[in-house]
PDB file of N, CA and C in Angstrom:
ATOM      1  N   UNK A   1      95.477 106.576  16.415  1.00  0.00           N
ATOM      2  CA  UNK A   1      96.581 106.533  17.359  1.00  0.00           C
ATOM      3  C   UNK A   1      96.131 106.997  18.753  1.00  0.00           C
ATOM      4  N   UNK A   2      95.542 108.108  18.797  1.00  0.00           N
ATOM      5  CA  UNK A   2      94.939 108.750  20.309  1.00  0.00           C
ATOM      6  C   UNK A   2      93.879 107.563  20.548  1.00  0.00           C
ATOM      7  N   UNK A   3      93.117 106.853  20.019  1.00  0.00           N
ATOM      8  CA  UNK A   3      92.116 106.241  20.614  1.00  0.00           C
ATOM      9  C   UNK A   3      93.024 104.590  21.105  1.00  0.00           C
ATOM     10  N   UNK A   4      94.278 104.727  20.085  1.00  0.00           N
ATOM     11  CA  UNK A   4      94.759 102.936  20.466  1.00  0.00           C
ATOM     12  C   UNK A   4      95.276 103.667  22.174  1.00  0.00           C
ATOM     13  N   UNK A   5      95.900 104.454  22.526  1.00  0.00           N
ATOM     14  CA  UNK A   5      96.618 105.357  23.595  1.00  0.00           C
ATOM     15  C   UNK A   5      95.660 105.017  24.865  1.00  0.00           C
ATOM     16  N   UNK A   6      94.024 105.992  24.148  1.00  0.00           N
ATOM     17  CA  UNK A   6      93.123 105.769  25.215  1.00  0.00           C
ATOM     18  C   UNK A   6      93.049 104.624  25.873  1.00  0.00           C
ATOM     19  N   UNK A   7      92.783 103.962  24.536  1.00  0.00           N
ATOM     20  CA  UNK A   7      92.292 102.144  25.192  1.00  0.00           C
ATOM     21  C   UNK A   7      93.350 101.812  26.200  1.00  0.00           C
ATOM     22  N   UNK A   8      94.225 102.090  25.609  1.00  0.00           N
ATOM     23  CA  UNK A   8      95.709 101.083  26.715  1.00  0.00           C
ATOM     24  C   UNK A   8      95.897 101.364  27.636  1.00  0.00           C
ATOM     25  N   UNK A   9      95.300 102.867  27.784  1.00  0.00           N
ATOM     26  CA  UNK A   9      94.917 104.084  29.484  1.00  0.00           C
ATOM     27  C   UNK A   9      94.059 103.050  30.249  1.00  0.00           C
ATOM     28  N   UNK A  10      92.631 103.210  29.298  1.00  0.00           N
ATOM     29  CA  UNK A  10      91.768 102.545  29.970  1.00  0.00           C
ATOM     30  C   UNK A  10      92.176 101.070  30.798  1.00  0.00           C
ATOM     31  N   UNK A  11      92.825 100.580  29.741  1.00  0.00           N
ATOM     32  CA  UNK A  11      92.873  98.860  29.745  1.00  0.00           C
ATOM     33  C   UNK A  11      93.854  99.045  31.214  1.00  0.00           C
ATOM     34  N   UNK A  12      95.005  99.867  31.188  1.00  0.00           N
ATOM     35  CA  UNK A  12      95.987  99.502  32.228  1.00  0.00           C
ATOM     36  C   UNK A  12      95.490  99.986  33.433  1.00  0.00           C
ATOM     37  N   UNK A  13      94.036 101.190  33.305  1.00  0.00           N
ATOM     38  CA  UNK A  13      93.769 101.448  34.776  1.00  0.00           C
ATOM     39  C   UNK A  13      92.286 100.877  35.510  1.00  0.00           C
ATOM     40  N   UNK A  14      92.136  99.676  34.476  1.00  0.00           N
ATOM     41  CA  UNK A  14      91.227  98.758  34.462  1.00  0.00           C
ATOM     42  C   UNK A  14      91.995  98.111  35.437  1.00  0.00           C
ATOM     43  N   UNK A  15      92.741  97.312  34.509  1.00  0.00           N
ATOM     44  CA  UNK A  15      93.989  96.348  35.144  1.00  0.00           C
ATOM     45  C   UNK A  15      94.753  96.898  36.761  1.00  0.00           C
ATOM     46  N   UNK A  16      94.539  97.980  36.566  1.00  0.00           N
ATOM     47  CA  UNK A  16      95.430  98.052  37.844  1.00  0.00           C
ATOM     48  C   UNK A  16      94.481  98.317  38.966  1.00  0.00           C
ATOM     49  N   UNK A  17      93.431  98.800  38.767  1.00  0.00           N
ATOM     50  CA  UNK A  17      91.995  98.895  39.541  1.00  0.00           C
ATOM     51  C   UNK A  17      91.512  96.873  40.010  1.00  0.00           C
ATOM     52  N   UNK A  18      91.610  96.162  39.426  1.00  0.00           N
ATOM     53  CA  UNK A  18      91.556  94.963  39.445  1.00  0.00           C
ATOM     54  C   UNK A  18      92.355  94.614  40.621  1.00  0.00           C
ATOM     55  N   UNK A  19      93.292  94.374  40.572  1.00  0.00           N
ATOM     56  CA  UNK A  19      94.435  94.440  41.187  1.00  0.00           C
ATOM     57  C   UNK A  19      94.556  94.579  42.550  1.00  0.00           C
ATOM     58  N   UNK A  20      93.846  96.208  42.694  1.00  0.00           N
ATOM     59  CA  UNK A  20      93.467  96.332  44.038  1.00  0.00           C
ATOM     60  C   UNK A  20      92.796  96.050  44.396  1.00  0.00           C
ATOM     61  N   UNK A  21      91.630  95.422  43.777  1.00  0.00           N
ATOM     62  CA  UNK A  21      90.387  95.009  44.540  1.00  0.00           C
ATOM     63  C   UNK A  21      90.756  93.529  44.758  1.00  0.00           C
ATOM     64  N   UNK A  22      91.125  92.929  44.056  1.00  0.00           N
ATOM     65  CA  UNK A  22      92.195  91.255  44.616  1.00  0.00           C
ATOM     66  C   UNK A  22      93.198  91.750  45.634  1.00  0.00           C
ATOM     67  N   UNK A  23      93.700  92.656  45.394  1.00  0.00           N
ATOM     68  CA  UNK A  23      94.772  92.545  46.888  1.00  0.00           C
ATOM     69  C   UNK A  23      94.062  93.338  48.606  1.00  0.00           C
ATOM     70  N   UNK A  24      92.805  93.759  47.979  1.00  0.00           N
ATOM     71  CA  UNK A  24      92.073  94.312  48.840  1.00  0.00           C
ATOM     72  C   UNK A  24      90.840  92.989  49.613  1.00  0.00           C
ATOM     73  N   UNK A  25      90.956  92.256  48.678  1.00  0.00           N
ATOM     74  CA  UNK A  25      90.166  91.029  49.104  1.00  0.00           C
ATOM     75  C   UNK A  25      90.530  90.255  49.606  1.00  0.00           C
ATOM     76  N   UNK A  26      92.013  89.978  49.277  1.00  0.00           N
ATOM     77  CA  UNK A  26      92.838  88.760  49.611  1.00  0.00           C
ATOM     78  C   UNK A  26      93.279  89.646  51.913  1.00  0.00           C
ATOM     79  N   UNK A  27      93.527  90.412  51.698  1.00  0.00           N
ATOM     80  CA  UNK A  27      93.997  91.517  52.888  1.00  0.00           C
ATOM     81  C   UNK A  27      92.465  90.816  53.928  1.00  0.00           C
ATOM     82  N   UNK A  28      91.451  91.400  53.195  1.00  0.00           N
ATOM     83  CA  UNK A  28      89.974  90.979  53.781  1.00  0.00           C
ATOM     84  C   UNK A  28      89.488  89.341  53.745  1.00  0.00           C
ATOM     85  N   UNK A  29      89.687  88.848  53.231  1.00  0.00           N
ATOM     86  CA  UNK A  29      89.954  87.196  53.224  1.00  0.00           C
ATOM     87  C   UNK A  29      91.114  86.236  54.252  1.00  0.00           C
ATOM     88  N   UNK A  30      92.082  87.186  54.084  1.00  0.00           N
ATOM     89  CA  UNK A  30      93.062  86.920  55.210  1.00  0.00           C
ATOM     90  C   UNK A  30      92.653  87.340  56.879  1.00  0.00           C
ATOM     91  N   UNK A  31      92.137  88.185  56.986  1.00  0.00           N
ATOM     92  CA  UNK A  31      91.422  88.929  58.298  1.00  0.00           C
ATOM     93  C   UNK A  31      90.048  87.810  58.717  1.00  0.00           C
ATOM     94  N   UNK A  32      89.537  87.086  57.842  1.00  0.00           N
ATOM     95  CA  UNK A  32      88.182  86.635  58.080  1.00  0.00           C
ATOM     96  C   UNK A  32      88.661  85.437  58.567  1.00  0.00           C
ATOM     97  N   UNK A  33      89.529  84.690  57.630  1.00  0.00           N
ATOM     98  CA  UNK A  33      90.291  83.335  58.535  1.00  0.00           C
ATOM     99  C   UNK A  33      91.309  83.524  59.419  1.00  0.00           C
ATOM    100  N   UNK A  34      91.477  84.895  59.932  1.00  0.00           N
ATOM    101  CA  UNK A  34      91.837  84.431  60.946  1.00  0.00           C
ATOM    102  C   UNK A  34      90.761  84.762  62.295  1.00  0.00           C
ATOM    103  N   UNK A  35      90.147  85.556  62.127  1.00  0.00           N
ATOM    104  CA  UNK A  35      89.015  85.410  62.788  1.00  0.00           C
ATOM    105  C   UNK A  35      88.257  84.012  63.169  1.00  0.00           C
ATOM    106  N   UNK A  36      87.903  83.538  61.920  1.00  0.00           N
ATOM    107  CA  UNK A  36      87.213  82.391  62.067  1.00  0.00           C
ATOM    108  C   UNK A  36      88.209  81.257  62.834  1.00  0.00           C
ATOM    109  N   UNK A  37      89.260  81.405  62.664  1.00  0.00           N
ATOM    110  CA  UNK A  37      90.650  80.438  63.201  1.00  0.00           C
ATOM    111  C   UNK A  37      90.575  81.005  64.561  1.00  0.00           C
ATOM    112  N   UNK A  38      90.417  81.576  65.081  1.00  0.00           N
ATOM    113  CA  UNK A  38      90.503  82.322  67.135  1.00  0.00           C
ATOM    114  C   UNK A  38      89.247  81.622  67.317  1.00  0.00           C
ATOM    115  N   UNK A  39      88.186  81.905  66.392  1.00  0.00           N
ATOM    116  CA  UNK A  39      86.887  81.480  67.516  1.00  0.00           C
ATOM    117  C   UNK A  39      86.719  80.300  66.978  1.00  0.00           C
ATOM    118  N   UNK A  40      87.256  79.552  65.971  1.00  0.00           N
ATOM    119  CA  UNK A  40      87.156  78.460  66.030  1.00  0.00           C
ATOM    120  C   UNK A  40      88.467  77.674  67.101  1.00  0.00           C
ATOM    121  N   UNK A  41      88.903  77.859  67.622  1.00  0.00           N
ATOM    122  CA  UNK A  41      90.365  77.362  68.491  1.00  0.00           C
ATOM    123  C   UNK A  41      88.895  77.709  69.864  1.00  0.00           C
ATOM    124  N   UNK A  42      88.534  78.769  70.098  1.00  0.00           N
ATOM    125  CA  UNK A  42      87.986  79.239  71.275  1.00  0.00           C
ATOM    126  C   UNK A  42      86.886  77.778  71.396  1.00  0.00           C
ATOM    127  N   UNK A  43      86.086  77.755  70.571  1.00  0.00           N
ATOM    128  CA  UNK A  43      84.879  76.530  70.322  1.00  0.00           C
ATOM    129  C   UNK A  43      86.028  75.105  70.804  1.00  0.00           C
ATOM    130  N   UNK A  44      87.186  74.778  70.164  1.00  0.00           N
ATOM    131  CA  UNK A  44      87.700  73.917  70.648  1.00  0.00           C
ATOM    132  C   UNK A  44      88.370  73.215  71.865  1.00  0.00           C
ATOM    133  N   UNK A  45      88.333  74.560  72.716  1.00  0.00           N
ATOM    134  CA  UNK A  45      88.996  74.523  73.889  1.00  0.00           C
ATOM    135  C   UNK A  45      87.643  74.772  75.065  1.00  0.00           C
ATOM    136  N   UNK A  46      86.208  74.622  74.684  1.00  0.00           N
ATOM    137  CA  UNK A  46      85.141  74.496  75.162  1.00  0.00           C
ATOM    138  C   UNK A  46      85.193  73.477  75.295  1.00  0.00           C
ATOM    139  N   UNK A  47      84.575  72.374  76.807  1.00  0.00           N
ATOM    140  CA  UNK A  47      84.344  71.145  76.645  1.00  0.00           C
ATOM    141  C   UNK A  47      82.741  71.221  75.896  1.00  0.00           C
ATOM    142  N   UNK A  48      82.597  70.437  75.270  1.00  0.00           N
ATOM    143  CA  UNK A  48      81.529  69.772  74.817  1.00  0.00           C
ATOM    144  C   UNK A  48      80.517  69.270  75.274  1.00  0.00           C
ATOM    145  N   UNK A  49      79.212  69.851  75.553  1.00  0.00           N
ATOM    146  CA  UNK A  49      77.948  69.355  77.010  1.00  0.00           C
ATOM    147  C   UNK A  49      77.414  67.966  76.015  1.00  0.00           C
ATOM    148  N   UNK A  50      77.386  67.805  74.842  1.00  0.00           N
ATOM    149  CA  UNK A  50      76.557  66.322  73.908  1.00  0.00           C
ATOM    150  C   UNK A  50      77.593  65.583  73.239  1.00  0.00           C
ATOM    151  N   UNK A  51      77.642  65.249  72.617  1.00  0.00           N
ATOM    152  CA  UNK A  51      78.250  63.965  71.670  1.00  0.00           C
ATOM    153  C   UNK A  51      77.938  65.174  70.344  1.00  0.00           C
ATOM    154  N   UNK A  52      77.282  65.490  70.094  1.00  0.00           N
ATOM    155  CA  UNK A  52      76.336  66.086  68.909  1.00  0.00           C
ATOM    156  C   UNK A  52      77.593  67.384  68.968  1.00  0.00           C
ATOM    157  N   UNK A  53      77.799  67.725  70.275  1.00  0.00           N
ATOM    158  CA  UNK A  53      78.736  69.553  69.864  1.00  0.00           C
ATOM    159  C   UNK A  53      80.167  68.374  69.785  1.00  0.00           C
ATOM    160  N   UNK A  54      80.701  67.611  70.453  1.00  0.00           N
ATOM    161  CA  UNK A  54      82.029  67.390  70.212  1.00  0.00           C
ATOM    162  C   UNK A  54      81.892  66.804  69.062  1.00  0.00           C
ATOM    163  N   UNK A  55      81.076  66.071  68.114  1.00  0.00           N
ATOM    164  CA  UNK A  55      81.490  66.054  66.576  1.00  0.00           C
ATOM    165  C   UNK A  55      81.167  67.475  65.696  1.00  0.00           C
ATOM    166  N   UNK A  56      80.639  68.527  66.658  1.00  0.00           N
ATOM    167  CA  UNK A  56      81.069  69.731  65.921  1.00  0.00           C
ATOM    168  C   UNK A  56      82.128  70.218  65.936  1.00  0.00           C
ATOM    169  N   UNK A  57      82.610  70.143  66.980  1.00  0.00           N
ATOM    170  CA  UNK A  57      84.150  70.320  67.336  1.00  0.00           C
ATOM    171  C   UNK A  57      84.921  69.407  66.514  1.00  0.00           C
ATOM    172  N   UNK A  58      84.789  68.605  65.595  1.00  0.00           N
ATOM    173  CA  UNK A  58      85.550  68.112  65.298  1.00  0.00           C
ATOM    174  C   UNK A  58      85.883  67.946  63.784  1.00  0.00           C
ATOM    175  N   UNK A  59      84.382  68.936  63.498  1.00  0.00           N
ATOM    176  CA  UNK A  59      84.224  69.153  61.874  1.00  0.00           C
ATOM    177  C   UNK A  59      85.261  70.662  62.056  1.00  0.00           C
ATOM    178  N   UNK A  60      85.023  71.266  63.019  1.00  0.00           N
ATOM    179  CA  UNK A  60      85.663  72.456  63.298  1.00  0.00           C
ATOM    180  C   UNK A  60      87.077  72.442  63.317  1.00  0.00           C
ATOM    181  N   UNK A  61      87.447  71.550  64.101  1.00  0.00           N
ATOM    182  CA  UNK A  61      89.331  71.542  64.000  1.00  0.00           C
ATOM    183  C   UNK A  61      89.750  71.147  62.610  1.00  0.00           C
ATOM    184  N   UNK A  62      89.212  69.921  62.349  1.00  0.00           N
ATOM    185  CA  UNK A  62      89.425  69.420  60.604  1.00  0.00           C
ATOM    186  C   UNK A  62      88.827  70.456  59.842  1.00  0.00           C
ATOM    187  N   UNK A  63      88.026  71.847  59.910  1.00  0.00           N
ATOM    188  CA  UNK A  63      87.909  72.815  58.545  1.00  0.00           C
ATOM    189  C   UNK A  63      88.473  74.225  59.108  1.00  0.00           C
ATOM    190  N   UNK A  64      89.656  74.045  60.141  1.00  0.00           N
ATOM    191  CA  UNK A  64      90.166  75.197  60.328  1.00  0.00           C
ATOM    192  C   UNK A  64      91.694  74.704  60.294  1.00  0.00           C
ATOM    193  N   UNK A  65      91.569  73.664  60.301  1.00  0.00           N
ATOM    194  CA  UNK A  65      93.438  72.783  60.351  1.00  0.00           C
ATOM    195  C   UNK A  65      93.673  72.992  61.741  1.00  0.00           C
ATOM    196  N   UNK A  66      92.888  73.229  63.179  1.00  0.00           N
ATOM    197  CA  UNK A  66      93.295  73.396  64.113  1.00  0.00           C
ATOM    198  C   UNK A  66      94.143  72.502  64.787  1.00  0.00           C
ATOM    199  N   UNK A  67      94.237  71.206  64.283  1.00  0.00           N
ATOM    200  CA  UNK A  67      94.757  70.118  64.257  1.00  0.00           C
ATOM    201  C   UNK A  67      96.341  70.489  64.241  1.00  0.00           C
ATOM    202  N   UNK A  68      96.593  71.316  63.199  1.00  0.00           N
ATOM    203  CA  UNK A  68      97.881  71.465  63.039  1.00  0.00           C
ATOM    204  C   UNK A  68      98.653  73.414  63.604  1.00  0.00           C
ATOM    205  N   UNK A  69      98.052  73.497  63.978  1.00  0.00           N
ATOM    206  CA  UNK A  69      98.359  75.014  64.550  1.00  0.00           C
ATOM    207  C   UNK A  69      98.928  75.039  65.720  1.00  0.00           C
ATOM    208  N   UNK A  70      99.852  75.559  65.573  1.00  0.00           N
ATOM    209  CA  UNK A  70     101.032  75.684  66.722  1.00  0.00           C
ATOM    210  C   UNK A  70     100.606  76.652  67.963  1.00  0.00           C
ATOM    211  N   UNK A  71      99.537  77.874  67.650  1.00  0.00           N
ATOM    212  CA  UNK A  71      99.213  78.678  68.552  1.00  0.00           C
ATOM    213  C   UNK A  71      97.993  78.241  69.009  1.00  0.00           C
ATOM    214  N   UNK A  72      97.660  77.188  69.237  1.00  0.00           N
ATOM    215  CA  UNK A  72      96.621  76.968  70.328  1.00  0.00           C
ATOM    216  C   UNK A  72      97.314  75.628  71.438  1.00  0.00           C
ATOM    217  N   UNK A  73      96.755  75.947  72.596  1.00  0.00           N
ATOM    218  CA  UNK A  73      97.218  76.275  73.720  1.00  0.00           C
ATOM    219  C   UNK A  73      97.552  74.852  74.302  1.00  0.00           C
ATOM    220  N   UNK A  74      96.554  73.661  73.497  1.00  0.00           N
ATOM    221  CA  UNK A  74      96.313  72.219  73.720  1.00  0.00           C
ATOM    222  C   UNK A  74      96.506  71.765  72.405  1.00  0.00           C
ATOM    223  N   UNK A  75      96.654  70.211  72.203  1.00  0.00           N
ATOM    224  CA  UNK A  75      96.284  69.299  71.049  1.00  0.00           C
ATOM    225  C   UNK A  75      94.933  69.502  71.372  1.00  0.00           C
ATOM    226  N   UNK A  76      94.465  69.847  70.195  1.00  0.00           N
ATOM    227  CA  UNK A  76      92.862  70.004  69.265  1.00  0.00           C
ATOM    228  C   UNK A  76      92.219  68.469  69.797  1.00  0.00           C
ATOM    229  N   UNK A  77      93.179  67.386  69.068  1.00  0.00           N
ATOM    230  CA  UNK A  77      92.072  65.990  69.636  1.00  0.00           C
ATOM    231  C   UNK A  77      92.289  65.257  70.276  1.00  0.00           C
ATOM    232  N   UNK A  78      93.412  66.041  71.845  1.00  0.00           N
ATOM    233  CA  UNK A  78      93.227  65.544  72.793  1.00  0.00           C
ATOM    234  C   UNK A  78      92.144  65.873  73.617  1.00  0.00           C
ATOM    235  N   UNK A  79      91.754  67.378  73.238  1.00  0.00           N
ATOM    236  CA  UNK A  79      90.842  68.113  73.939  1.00  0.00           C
ATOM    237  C   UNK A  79      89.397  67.363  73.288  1.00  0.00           C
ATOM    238  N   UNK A  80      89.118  66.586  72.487  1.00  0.00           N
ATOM    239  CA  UNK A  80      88.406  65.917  71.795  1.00  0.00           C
ATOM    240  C   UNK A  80      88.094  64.505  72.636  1.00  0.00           C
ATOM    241  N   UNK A  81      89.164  63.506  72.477  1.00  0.00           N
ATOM    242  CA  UNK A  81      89.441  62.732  73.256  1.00  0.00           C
ATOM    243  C   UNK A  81      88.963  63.027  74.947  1.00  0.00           C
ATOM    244  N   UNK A  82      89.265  64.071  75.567  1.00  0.00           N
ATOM    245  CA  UNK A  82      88.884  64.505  76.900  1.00  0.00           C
ATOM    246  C   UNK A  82      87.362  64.126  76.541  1.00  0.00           C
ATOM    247  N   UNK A  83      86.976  65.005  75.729  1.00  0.00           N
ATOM    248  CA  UNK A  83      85.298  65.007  75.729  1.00  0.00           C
ATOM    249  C   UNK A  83      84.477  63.899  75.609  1.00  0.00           C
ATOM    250  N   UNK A  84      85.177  63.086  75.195  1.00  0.00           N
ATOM    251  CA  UNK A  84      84.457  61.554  74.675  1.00  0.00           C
ATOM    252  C   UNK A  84      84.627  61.043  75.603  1.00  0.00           C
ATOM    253  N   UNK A  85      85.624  60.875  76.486  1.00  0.00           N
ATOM    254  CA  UNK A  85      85.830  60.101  77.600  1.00  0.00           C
ATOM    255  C   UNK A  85      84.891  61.035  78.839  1.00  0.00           C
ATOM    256  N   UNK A  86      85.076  62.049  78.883  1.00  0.00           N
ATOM    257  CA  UNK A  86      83.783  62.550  79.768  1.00  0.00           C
ATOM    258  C   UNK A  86      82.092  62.162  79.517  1.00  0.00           C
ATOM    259  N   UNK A  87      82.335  62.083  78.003  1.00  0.00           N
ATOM    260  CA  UNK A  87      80.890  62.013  77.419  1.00  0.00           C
ATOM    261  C   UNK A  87      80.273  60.384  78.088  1.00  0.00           C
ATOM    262  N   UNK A  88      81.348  59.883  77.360  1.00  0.00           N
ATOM    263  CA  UNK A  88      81.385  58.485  77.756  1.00  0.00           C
ATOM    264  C   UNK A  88      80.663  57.700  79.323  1.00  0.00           C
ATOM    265  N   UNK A  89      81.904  58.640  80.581  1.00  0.00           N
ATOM    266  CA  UNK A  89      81.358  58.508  81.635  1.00  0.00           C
ATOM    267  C   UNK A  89      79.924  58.814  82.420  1.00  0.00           C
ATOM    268  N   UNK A  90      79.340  59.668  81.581  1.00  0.00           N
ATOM    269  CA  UNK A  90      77.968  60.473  81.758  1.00  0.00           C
ATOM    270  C   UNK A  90      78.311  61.530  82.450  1.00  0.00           C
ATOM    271  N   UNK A  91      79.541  62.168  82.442  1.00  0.00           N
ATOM    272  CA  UNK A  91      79.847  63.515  82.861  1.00  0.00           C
ATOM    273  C   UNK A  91      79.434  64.756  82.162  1.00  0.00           C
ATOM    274  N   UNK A  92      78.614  64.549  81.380  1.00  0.00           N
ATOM    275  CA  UNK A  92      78.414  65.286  79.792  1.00  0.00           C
ATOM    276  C   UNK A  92      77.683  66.948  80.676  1.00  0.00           C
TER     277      UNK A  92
END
């Protein structure tokens, strides 16, 4: 009986130790995208000096959804569009 007790000690402060380290990750996972979401918006609102960075910019808006984010300051692929048409002209 004391050892089924222990286990279920153990097991529930296993379990609840778990727990925090997922809600401690998810807290730290949440902090990293949004990090990566500012300086990726920042990279997007850079014009583009090659052809080569504005299709980085553009892997960038499509793997941050910048496309769809209400807090940046421009449309993502108009600022895209700008660049191609600069690129285009040899304004690069």
């Amino acid at each position: 009986m004391v050892i089924t007790f222990i286990s279920e000690l153990l097991l529930q402060k296993g379990h609840n130790a778990d727990n925090n380290v997922i809600t401690s990750s998810s807290r730290s996972s949440g902090r990293l995208r949004a990090r990566c979401r500012s300086r990726g918006a920042a990279v997007a609102l850079t014009p583009a000096p090659t052809l080569e960075a504005a299709l980085i910019k553009v892997e960038i808006i499509k793997d941050q959804d910048l496309d769809e984010d209400t807090n940046m300051p421009r449309d993502a692929f108009e600022i895209i569009a700008e660049d191609m048409a600069r690129l285009v002209a040899g304004r690069g």
